[in-house]
C-alpha atoms as a PDB file:
ATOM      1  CA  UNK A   1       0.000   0.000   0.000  1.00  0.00           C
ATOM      2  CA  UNK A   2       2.924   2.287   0.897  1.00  0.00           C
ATOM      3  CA  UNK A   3       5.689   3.077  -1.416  1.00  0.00           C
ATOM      4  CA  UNK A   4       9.296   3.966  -0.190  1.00  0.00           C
ATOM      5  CA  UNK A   5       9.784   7.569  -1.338  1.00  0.00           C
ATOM      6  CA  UNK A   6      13.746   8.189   0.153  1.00  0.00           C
ATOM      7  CA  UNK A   7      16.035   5.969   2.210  1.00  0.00           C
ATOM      8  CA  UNK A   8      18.647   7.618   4.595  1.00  0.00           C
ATOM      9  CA  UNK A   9      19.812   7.849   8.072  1.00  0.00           C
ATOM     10  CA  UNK A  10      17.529   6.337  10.654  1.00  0.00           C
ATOM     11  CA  UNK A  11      17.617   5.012  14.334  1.00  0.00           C
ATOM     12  CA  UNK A  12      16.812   1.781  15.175  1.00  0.00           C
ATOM     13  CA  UNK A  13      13.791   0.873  17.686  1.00  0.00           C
ATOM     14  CA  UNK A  14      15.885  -0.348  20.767  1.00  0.00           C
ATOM     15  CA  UNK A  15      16.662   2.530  22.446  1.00  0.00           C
ATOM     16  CA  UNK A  16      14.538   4.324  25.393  1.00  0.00           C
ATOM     17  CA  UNK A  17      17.138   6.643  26.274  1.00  0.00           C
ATOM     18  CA  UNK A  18      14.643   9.908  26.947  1.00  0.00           C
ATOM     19  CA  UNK A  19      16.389  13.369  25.908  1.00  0.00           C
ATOM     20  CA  UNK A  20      14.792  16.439  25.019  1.00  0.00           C
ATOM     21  CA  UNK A  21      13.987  16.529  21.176  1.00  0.00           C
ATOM     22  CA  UNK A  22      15.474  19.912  19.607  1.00  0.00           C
ATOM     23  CA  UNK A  23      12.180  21.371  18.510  1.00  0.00           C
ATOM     24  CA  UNK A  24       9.135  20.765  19.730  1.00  0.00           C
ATOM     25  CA  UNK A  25       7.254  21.939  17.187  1.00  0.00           C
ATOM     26  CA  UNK A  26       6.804  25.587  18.584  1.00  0.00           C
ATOM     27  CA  UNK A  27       7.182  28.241  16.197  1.00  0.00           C
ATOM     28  CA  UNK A  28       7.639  32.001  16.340  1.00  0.00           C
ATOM     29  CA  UNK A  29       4.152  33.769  16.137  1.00  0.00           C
ATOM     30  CA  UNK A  30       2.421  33.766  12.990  1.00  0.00           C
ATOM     31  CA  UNK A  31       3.943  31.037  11.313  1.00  0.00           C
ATOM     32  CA  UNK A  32       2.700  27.576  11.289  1.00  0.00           C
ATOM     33  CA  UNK A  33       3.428  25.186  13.474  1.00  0.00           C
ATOM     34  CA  UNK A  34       4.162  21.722  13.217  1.00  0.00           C
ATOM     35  CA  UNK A  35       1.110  19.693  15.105  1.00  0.00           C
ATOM     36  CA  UNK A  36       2.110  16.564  17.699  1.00  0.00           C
ATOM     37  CA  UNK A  37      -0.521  14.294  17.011  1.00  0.00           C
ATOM     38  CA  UNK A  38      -2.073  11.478  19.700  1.00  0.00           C
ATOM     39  CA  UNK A  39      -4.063   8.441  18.059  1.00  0.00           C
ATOM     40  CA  UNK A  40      -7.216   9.819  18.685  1.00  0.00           C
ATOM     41  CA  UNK A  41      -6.439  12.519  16.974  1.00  0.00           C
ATOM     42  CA  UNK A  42      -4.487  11.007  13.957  1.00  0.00           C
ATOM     43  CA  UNK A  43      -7.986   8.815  13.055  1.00  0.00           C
ATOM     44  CA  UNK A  44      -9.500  12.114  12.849  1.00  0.00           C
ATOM     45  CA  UNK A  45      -7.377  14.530  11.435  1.00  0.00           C
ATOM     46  CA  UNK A  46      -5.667  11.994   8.699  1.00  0.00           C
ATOM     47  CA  UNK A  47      -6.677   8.506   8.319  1.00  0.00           C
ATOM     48  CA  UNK A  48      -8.885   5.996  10.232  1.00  0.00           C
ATOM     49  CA  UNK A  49      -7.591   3.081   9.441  1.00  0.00           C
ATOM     50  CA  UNK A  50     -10.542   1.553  12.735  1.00  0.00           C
ATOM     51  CA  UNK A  51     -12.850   2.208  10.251  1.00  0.00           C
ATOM     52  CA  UNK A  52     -11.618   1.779   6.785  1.00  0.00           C
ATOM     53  CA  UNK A  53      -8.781  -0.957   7.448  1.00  0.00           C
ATOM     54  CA  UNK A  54      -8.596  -1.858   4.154  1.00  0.00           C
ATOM     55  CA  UNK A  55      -9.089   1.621   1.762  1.00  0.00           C
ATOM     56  CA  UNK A  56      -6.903   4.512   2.261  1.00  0.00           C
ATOM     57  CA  UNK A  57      -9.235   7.478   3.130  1.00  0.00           C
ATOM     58  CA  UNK A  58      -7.255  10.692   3.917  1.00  0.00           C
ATOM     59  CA  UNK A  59      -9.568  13.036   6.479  1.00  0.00           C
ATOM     60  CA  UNK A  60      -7.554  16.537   5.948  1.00  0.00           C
ATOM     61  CA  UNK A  61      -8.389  18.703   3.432  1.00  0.00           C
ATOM     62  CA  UNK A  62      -4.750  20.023   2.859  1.00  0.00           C
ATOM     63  CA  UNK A  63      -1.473  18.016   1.892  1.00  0.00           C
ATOM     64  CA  UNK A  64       0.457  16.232   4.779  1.00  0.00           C
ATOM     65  CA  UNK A  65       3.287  15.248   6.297  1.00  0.00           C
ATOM     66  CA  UNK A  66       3.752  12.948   9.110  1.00  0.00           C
ATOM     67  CA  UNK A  67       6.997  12.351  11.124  1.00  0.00           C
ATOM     68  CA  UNK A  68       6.833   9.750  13.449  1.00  0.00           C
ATOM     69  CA  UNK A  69       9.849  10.021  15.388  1.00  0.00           C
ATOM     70  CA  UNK A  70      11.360   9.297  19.412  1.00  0.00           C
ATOM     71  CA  UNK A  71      13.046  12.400  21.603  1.00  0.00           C
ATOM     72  CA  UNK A  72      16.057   9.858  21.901  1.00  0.00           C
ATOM     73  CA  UNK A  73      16.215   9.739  18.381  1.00  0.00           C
ATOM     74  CA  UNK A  74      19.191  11.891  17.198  1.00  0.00           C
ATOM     75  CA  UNK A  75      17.928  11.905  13.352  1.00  0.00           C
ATOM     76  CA  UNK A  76      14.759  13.025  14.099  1.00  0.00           C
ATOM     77  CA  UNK A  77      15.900  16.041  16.321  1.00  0.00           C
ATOM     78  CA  UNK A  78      18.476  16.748  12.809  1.00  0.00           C
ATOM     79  CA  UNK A  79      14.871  17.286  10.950  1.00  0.00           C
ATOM     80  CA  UNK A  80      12.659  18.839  13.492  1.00  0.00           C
ATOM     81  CA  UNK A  81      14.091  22.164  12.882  1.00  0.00           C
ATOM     82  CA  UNK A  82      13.578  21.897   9.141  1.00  0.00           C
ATOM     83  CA  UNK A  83       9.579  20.446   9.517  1.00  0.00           C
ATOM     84  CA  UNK A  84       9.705  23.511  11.511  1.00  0.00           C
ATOM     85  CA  UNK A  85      11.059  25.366   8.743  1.00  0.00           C
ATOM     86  CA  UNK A  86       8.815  23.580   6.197  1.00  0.00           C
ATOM     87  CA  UNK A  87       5.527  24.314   8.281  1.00  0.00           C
ATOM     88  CA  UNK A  88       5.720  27.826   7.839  1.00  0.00           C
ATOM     89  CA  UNK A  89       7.422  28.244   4.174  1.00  0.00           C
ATOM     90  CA  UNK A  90       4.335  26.500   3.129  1.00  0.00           C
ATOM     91  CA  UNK A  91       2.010  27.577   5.770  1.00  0.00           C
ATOM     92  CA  UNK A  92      -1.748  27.586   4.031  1.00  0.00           C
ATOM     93  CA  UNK A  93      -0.429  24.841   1.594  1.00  0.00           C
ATOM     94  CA  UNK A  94       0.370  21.465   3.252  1.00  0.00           C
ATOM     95  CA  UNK A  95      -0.026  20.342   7.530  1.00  0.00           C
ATOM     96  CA  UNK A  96       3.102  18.762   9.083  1.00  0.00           C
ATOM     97  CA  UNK A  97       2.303  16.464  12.285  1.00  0.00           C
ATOM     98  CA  UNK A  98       4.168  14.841  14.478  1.00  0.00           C
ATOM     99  CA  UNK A  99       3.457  11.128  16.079  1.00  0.00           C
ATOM    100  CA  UNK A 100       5.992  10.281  19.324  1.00  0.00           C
ATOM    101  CA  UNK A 101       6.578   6.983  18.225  1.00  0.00           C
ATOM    102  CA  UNK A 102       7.138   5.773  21.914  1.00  0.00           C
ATOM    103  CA  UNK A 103       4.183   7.902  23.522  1.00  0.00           C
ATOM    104  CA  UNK A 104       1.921   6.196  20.287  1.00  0.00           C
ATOM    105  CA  UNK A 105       3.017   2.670  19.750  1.00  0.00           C
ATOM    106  CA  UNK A 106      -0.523   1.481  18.914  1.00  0.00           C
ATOM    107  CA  UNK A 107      -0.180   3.871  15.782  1.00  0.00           C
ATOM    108  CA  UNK A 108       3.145   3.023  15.217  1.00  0.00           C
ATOM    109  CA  UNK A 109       2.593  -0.691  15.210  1.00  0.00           C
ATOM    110  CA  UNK A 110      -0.469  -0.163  12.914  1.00  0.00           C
ATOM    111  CA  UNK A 111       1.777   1.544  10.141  1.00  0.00           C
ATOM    112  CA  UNK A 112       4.780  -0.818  10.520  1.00  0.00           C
ATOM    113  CA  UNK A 113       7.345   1.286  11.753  1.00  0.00           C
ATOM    114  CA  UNK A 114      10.327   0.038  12.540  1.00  0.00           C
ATOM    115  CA  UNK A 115      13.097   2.486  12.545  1.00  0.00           C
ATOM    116  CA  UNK A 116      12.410   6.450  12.904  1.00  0.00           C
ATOM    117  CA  UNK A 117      12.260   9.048  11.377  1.00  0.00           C
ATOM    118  CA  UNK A 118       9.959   7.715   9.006  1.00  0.00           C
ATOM    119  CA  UNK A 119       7.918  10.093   7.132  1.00  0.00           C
ATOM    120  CA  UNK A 120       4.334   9.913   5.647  1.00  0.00           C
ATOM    121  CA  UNK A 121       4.068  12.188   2.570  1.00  0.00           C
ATOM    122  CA  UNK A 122       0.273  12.542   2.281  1.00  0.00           C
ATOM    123  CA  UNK A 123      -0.964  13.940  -0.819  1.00  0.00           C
ATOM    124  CA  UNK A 124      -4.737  15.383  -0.842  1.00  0.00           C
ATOM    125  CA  UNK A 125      -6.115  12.841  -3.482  1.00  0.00           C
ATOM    126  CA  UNK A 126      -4.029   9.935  -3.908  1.00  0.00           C
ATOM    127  CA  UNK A 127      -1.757   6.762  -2.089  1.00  0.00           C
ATOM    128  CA  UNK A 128       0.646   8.577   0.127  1.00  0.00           C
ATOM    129  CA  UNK A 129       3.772   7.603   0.247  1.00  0.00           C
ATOM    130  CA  UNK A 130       6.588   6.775   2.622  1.00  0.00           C
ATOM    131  CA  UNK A 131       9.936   7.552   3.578  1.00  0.00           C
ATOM    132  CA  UNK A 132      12.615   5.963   5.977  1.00  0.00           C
ATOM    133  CA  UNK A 133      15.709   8.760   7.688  1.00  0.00           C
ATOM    134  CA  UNK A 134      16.785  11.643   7.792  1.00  0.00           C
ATOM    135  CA  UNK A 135      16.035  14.445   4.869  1.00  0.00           C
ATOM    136  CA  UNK A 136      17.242  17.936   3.799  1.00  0.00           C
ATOM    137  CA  UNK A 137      15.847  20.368   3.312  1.00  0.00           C
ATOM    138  CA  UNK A 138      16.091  20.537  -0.113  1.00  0.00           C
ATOM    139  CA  UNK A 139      15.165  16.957  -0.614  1.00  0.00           C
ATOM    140  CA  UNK A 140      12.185  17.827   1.393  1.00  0.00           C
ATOM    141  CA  UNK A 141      11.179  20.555  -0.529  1.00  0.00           C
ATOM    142  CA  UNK A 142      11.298  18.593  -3.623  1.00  0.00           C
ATOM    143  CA  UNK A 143       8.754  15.242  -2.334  1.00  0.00           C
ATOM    144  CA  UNK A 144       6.484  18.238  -0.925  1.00  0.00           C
ATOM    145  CA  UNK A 145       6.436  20.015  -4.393  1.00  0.00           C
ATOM    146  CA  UNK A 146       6.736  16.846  -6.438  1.00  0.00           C
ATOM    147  CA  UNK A 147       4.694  14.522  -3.872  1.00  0.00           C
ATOM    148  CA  UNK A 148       2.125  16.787  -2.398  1.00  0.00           C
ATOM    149  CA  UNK A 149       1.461  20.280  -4.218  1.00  0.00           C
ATOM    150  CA  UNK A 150       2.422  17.944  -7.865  1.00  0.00           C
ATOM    151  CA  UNK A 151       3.909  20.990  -8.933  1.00  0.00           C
END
């Protein structure tokens, strides 16, 4: 169902060493933020996958992304800065959340992931696709405007 979009630097699932992730998602007023998701709220906001197991059914009307990632994870604090980044470059155009992958292992378990980051590039109509490690910038920039905005 998923397609690998990108393959690069990713932490394994055996750690539960608990540091403080660099960015948290906060961003300076005005922009956009980047929006830490709980289960609950993933089934609503993007897909619930309790009550269409079997057919992808996206529930936002804009673009996504979705980072699962773990505040031990030293990748995933590399990218937060840049989702940060992202979130308000292309605030109005595309919604970047955030799953704690060791605060949400239900969701985690249900989409399979086994190391982090791993990234969900949801476009509005269409399969989303996914991506395992670390990204730049620029590589992000080009799933979102290839991926998500088809540009």
């Amino acid at each position: 169902m998923f397609v690998a979009l990108f393959t690069a630097t990713a932490c394994g699932r055996t750690s539960a060493n608990d540091n403080n992730v660099n960015g948290t998602g906060m961003e300076k007023e005005g922009k956009a933020q980047v929006v830490h998701l709980t289960k609950a709220e993933f089934l609503e906001k993007v897909y619930n996958f309790e009550k269409n197991p079997n057919e992808w059914k996206y529930e936002g009307d804009k673009p996504a992304i979705v980072d699962f990632y773990a505040t031990w994870c030293g990748p995933c604090k590399m990218i937060a800065p840049i989702l940060e980044e992202l979130a308000g470059e292309y605030d109005g155009q595309i919604v970047i959340y955030k799953i704690d992958t060791d605060k949400e292992q239900e969701l985690a378990a249900a989409f399979g992931i086994r190391s982090i980051p791993t990234l969900l590039f949801i476009p509005a109509e269409g399969q989303p696709q996914m991506a395992t490690g670390a990204m730049s910038k620029a590589d992000f920039k080009k799933a979102i405007d290839s991926v998500l905005l088809k540009k």
